[in-house]
C-alpha atoms as a PDB file:
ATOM      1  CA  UNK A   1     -51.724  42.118 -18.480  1.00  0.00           C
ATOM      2  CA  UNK A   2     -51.567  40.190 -21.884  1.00  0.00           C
ATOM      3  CA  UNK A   3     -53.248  36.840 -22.415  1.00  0.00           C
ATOM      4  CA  UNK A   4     -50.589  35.164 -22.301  1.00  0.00           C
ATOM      5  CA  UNK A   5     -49.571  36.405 -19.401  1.00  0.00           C
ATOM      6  CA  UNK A   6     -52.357  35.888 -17.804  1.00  0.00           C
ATOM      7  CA  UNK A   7     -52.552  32.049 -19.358  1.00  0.00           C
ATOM      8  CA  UNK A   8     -48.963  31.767 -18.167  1.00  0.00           C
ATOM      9  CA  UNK A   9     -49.651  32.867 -14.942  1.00  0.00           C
ATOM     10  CA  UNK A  10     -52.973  30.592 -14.552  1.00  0.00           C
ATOM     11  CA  UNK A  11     -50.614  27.329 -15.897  1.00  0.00           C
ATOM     12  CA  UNK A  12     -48.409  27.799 -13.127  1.00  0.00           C
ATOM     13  CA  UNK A  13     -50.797  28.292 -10.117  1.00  0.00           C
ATOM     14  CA  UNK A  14     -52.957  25.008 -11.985  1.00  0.00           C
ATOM     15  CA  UNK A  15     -49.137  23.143 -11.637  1.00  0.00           C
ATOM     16  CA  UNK A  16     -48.251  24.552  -8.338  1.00  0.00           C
ATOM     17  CA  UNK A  17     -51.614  22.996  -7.240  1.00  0.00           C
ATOM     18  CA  UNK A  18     -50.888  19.951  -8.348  1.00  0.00           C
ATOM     19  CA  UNK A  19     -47.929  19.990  -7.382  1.00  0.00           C
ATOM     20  CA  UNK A  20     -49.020  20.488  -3.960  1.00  0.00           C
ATOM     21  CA  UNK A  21     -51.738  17.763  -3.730  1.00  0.00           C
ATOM     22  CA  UNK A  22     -49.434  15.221  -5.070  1.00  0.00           C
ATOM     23  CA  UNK A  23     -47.071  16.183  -1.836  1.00  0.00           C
ATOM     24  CA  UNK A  24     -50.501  15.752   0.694  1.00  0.00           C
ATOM     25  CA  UNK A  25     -51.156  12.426  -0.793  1.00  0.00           C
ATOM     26  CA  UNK A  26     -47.586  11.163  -0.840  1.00  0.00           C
ATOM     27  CA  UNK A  27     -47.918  12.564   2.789  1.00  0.00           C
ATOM     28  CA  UNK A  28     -51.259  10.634   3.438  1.00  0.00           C
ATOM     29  CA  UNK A  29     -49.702   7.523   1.920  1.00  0.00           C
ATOM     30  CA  UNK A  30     -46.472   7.597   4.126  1.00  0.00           C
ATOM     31  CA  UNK A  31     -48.655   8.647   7.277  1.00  0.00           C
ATOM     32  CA  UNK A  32     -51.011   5.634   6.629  1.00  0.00           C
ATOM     33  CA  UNK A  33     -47.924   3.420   5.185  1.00  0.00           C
ATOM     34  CA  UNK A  34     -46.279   4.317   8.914  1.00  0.00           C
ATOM     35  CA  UNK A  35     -49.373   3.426  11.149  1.00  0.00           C
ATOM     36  CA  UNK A  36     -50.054   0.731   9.026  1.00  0.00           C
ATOM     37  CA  UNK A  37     -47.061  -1.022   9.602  1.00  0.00           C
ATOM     38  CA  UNK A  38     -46.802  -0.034  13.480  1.00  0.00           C
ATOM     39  CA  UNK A  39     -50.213  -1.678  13.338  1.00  0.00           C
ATOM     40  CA  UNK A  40     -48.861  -4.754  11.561  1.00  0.00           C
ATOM     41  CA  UNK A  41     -45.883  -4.813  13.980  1.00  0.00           C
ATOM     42  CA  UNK A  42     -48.152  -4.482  17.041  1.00  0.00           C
ATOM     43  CA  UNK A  43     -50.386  -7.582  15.858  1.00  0.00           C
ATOM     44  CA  UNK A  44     -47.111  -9.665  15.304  1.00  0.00           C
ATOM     45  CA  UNK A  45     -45.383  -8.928  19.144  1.00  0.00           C
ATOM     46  CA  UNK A  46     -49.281  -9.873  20.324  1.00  0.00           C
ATOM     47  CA  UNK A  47     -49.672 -12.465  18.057  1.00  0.00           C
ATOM     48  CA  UNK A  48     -46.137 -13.934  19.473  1.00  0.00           C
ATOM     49  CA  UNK A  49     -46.765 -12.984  22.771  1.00  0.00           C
ATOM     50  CA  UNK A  50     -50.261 -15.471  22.969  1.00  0.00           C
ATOM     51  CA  UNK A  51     -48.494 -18.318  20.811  1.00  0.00           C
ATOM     52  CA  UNK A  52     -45.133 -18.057  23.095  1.00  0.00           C
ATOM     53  CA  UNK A  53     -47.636 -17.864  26.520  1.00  0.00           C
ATOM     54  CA  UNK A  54     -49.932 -20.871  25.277  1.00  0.00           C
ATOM     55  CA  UNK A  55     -46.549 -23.298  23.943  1.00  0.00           C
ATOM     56  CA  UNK A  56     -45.077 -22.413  27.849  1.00  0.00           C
ATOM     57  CA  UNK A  57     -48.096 -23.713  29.923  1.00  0.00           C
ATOM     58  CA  UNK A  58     -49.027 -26.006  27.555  1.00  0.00           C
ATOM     59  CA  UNK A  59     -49.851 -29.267  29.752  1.00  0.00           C
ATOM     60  CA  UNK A  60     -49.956 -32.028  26.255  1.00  0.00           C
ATOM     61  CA  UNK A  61     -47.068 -33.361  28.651  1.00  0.00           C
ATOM     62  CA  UNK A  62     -49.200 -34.441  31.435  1.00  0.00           C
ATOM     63  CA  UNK A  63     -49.864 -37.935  32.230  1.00  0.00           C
ATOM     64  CA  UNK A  64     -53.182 -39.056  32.720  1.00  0.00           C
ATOM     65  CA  UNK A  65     -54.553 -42.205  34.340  1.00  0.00           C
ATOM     66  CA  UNK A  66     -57.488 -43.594  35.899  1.00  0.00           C
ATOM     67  CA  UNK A  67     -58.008 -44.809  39.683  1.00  0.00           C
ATOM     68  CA  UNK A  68     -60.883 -45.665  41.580  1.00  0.00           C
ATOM     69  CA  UNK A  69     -61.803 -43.613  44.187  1.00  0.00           C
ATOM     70  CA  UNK A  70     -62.865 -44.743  48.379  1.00  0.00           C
ATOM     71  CA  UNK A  71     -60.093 -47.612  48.418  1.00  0.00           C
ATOM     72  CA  UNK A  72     -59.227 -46.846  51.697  1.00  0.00           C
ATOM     73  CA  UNK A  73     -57.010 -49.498  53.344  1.00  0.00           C
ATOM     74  CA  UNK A  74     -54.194 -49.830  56.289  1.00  0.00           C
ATOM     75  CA  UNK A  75     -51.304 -51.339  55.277  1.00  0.00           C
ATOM     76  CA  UNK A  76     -48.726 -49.482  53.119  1.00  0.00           C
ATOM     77  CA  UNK A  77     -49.234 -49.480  49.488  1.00  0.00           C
ATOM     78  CA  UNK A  78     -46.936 -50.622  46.411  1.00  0.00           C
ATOM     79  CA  UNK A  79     -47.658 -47.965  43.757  1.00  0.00           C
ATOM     80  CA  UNK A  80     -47.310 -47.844  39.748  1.00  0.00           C
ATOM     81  CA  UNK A  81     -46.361 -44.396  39.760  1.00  0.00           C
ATOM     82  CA  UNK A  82     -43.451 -42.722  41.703  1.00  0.00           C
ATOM     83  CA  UNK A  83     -45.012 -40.439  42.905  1.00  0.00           C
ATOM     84  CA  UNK A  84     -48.771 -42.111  43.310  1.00  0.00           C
ATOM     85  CA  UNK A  85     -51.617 -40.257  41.540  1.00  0.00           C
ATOM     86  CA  UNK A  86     -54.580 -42.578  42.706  1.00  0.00           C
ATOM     87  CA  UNK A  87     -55.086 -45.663  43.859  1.00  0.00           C
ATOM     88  CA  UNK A  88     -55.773 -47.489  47.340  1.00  0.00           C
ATOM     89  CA  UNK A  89     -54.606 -45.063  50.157  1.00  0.00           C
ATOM     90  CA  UNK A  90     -54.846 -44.439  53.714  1.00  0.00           C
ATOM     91  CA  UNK A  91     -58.025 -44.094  55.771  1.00  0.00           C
ATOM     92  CA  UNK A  92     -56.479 -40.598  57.179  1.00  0.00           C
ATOM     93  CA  UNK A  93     -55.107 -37.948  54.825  1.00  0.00           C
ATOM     94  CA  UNK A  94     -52.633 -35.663  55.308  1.00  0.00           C
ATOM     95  CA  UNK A  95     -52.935 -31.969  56.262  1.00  0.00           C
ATOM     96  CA  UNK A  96     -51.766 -29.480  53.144  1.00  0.00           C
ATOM     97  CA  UNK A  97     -48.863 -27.575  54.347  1.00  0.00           C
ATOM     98  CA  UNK A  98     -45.396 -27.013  52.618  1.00  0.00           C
ATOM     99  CA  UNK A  99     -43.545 -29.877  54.627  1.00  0.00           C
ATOM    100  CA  UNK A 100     -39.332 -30.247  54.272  1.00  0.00           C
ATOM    101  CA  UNK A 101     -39.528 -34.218  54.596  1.00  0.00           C
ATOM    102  CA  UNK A 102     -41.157 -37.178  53.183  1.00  0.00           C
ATOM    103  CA  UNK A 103     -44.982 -37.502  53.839  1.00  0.00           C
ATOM    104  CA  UNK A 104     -46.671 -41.075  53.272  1.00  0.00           C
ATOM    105  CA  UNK A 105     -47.728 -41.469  50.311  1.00  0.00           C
ATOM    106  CA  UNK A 106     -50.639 -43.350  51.361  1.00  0.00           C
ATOM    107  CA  UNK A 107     -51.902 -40.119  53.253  1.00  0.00           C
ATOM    108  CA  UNK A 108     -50.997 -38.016  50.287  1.00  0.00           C
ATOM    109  CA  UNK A 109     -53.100 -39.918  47.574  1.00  0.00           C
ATOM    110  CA  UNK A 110     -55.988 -39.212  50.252  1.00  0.00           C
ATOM    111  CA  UNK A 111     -55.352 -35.434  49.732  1.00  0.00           C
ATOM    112  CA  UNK A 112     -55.453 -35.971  46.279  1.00  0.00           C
ATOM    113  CA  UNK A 113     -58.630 -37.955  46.582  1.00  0.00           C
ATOM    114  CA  UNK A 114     -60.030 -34.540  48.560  1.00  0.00           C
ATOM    115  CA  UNK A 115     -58.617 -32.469  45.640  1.00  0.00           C
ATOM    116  CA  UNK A 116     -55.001 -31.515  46.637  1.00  0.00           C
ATOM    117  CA  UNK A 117     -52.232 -30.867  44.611  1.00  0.00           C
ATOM    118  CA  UNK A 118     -49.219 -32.732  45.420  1.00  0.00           C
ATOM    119  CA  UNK A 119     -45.772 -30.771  44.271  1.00  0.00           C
ATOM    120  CA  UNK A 120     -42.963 -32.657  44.983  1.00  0.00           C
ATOM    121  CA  UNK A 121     -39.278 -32.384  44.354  1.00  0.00           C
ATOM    122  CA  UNK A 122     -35.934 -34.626  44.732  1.00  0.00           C
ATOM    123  CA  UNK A 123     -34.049 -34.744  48.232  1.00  0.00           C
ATOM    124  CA  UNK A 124     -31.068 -33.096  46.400  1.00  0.00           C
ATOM    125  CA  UNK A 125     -33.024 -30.526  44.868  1.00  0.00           C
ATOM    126  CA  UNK A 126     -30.600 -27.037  45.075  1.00  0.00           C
ATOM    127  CA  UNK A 127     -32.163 -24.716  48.053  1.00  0.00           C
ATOM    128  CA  UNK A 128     -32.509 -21.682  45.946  1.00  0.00           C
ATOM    129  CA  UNK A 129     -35.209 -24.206  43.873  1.00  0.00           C
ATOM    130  CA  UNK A 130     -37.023 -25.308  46.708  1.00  0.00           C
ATOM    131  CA  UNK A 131     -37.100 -22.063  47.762  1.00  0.00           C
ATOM    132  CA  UNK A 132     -38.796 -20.794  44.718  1.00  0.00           C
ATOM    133  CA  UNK A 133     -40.920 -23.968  44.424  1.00  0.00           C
ATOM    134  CA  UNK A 134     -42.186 -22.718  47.969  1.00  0.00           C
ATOM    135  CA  UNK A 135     -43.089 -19.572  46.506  1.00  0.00           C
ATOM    136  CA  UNK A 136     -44.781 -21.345  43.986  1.00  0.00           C
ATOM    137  CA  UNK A 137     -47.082 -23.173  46.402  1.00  0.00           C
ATOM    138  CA  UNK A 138     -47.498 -20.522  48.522  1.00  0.00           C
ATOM    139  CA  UNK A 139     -48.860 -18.426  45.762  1.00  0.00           C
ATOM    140  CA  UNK A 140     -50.592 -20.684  43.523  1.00  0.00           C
ATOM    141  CA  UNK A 141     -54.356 -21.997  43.681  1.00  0.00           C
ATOM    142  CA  UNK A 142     -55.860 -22.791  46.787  1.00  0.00           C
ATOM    143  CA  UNK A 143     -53.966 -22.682  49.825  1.00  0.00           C
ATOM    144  CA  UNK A 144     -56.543 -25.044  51.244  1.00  0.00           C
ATOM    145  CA  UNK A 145     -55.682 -27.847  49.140  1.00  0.00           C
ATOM    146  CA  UNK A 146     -51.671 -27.691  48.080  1.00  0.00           C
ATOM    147  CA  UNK A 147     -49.162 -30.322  49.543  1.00  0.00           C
ATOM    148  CA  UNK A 148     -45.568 -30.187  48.954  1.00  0.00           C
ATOM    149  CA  UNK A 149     -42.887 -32.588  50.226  1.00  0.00           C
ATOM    150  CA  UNK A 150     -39.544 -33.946  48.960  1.00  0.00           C
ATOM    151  CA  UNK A 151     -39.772 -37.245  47.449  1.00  0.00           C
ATOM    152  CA  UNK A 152     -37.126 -39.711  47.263  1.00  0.00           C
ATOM    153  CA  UNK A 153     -35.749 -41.454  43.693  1.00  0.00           C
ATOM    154  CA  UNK A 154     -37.855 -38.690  41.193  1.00  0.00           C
ATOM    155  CA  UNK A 155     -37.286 -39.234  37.615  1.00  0.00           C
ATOM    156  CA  UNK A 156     -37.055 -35.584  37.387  1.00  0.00           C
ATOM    157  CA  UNK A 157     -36.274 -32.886  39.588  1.00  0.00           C
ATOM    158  CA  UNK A 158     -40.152 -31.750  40.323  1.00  0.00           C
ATOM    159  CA  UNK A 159     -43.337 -33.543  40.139  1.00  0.00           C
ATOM    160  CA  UNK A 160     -46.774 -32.370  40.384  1.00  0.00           C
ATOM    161  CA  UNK A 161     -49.126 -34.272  40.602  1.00  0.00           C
ATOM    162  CA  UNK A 162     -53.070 -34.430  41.089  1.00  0.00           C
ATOM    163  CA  UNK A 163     -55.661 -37.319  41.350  1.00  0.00           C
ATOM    164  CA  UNK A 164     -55.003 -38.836  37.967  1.00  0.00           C
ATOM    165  CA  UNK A 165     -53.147 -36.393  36.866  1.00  0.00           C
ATOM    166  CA  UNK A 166     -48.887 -36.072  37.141  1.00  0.00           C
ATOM    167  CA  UNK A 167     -46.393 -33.890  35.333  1.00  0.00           C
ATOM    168  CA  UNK A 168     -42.504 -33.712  35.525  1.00  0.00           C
ATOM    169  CA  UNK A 169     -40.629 -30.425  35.427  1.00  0.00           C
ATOM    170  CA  UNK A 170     -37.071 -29.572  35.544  1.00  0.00           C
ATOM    171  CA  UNK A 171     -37.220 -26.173  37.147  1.00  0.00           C
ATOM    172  CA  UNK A 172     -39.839 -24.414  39.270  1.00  0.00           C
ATOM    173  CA  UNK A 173     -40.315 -21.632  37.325  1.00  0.00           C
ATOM    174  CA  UNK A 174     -41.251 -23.247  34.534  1.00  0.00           C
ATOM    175  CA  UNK A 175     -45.187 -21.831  34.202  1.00  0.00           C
ATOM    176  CA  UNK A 176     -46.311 -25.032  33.770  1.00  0.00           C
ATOM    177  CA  UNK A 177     -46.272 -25.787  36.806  1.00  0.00           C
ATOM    178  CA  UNK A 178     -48.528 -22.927  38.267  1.00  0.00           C
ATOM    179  CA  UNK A 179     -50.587 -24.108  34.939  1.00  0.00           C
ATOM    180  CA  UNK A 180     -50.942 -27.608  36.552  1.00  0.00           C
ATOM    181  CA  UNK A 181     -52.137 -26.459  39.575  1.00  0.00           C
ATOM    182  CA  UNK A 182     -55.055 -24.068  38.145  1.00  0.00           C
ATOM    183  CA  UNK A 183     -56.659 -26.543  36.549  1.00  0.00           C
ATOM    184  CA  UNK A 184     -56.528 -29.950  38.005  1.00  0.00           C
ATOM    185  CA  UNK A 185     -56.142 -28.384  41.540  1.00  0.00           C
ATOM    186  CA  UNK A 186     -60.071 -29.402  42.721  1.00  0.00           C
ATOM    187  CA  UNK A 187     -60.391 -29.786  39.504  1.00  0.00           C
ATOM    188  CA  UNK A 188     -63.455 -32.266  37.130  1.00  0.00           C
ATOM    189  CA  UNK A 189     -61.379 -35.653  37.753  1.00  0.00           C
ATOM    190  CA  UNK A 190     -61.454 -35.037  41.768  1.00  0.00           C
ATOM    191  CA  UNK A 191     -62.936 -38.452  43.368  1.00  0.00           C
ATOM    192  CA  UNK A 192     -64.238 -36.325  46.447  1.00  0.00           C
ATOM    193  CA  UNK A 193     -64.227 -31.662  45.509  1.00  0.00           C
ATOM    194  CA  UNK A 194     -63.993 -29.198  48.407  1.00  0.00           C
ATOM    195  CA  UNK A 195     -63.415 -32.729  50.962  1.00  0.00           C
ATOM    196  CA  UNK A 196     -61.588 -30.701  53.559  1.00  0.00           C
ATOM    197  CA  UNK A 197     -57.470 -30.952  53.679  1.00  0.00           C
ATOM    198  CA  UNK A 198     -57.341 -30.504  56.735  1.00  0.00           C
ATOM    199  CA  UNK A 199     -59.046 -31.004  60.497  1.00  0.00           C
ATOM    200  CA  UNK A 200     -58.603 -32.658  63.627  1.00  0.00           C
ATOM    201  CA  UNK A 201     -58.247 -36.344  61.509  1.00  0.00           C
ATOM    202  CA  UNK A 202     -55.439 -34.559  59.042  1.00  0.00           C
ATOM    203  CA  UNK A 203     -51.725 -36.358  59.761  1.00  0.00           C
ATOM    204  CA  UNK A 204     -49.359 -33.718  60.402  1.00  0.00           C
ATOM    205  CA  UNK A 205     -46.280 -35.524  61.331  1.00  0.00           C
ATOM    206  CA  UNK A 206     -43.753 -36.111  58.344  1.00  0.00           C
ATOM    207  CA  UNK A 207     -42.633 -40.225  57.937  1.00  0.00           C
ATOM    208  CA  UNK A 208     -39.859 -39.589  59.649  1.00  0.00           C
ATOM    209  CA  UNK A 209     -41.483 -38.813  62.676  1.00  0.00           C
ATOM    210  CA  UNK A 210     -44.880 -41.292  62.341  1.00  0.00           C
ATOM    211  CA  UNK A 211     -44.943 -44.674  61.194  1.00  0.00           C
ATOM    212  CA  UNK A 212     -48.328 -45.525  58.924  1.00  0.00           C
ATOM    213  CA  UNK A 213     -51.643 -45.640  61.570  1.00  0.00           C
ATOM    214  CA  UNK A 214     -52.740 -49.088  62.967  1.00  0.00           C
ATOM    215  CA  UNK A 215     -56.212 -49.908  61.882  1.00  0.00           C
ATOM    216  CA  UNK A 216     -58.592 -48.840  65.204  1.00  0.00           C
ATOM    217  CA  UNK A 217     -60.397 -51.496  66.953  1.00  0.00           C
ATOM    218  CA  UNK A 218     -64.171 -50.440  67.675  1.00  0.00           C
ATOM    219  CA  UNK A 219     -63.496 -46.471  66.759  1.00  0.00           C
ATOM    220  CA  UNK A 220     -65.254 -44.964  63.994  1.00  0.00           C
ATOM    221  CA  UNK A 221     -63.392 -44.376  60.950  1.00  0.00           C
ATOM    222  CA  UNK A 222     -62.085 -40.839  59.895  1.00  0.00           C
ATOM    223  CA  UNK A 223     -64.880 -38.795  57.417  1.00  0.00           C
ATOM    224  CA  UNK A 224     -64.102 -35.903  55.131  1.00  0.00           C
ATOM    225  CA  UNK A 225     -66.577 -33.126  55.788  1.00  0.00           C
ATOM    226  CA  UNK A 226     -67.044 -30.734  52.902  1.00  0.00           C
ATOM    227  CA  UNK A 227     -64.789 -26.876  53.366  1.00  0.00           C
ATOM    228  CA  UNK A 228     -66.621 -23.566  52.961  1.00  0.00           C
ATOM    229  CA  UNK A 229     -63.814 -22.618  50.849  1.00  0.00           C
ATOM    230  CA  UNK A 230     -63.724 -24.879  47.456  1.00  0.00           C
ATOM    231  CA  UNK A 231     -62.502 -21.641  44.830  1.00  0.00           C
ATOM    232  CA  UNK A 232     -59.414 -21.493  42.936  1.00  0.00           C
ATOM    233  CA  UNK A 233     -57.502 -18.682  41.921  1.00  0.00           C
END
């Protein structure tokens, strides 16, 4: 073989060399291009995903006030708020249950006082919502300490409310509603936590079927023993 064969031939394994790292590196650059981007795109969805979850159960629409606790009284009560979220209330409270009719308020605010939720919802509320709202309640929290009644003249088709504590919703599948529930539900502003909801002094009848108790003459007054079972899911 000549030399310059032999050069020739040497040139053109040197360029097919070349020639073949420049294809691995455009290969390594469109390989780490691709799962670059997928990464990118994967951060974004997640990045939505969190931002989109914490706008939905965001609770900067709740209403907060302030009541003082142990105002325990007989008559019935005039209230600021419709429904009540504190305030003077009766000396028995009312047993958490899902309930199709009016409660007293006065027994409610006691539940609250004990660390209840209160859902409530307007008397012309559509079945297949108060159907879901029970779903809601059933599924939400503490069983131990979740009222829910229908309340007449709402200014919005669902209320939930806690001591202190109230927000309006338009639909019960809105998440903040189970939101709600998880944290004020027994939750820091609670006058009396883990009070039982329940028990042989609880008021089980709806208004409809009870008028407010008469104040006892000579019997002791009802007490709130503490419940084993004060966790939240």
């Amino acid at each position: 073989m000549t030399k310059e064969k032999a050069q020739a031939r040497r040139e053109h394994l040197q360029q097919m060399r070349a020639e073949q790292k420049r294809k691995q590196r455009r290969a390594a650059l469109l390989m780490w291009g691709t799962g670059g981007l997928i990464i990118v795109l994967l951060v974004g969805v997640v990045g939505y995903y969190l931002i989109d979850q914490a706008r939905k159960t965001s609770l900067d629409a709740v209403a907060n006030y302030k009541y003082e606790a142990g105002q325990h009284v007989w008559n019935a009560v005039s209230y600021k708020e419709t429904p009540p979220v504190g305030g003077e209330h009766n000396n028995y409270w009312q047993q958490c249950a899902i309930y199709d009719k009016p409660i007293h308020p006065e027994h409610a605010v006691h539940s609250m006082e004990h660390g209840a939720s209160w859902i409530t919802y307007r008397l012309d509320l559509p079945k297949a919502q108060v159907d879901k709202l029970k779903e809601v309640a059933a599924s939400t929290g503490n069983q131990e300490y979740m009222l829910m009644s229908p309340f007449p003249n709402l200014s919005a088709p669902i209320v939930v409310s806690s001591w202190g504590h109230q927000l309006k919703l338009n639909s019960p599948d809105d998440p903040k509603l189970g939101a709600f529930i998880k944290r004020y539900q027994n939750g820091a502003d609670t006058p009396e936590p883990g009070a039982t909801c329940g028990g042989a002094d609880a008021i089980t009848t709806t208004a409809d079927q009870a008028p407010l108790p008469s104040e006892p003459t000579g019997q002791q007054q009802p007490t709130a023993s503490p419940s084993p079972s004060q966790s939240q899911q």
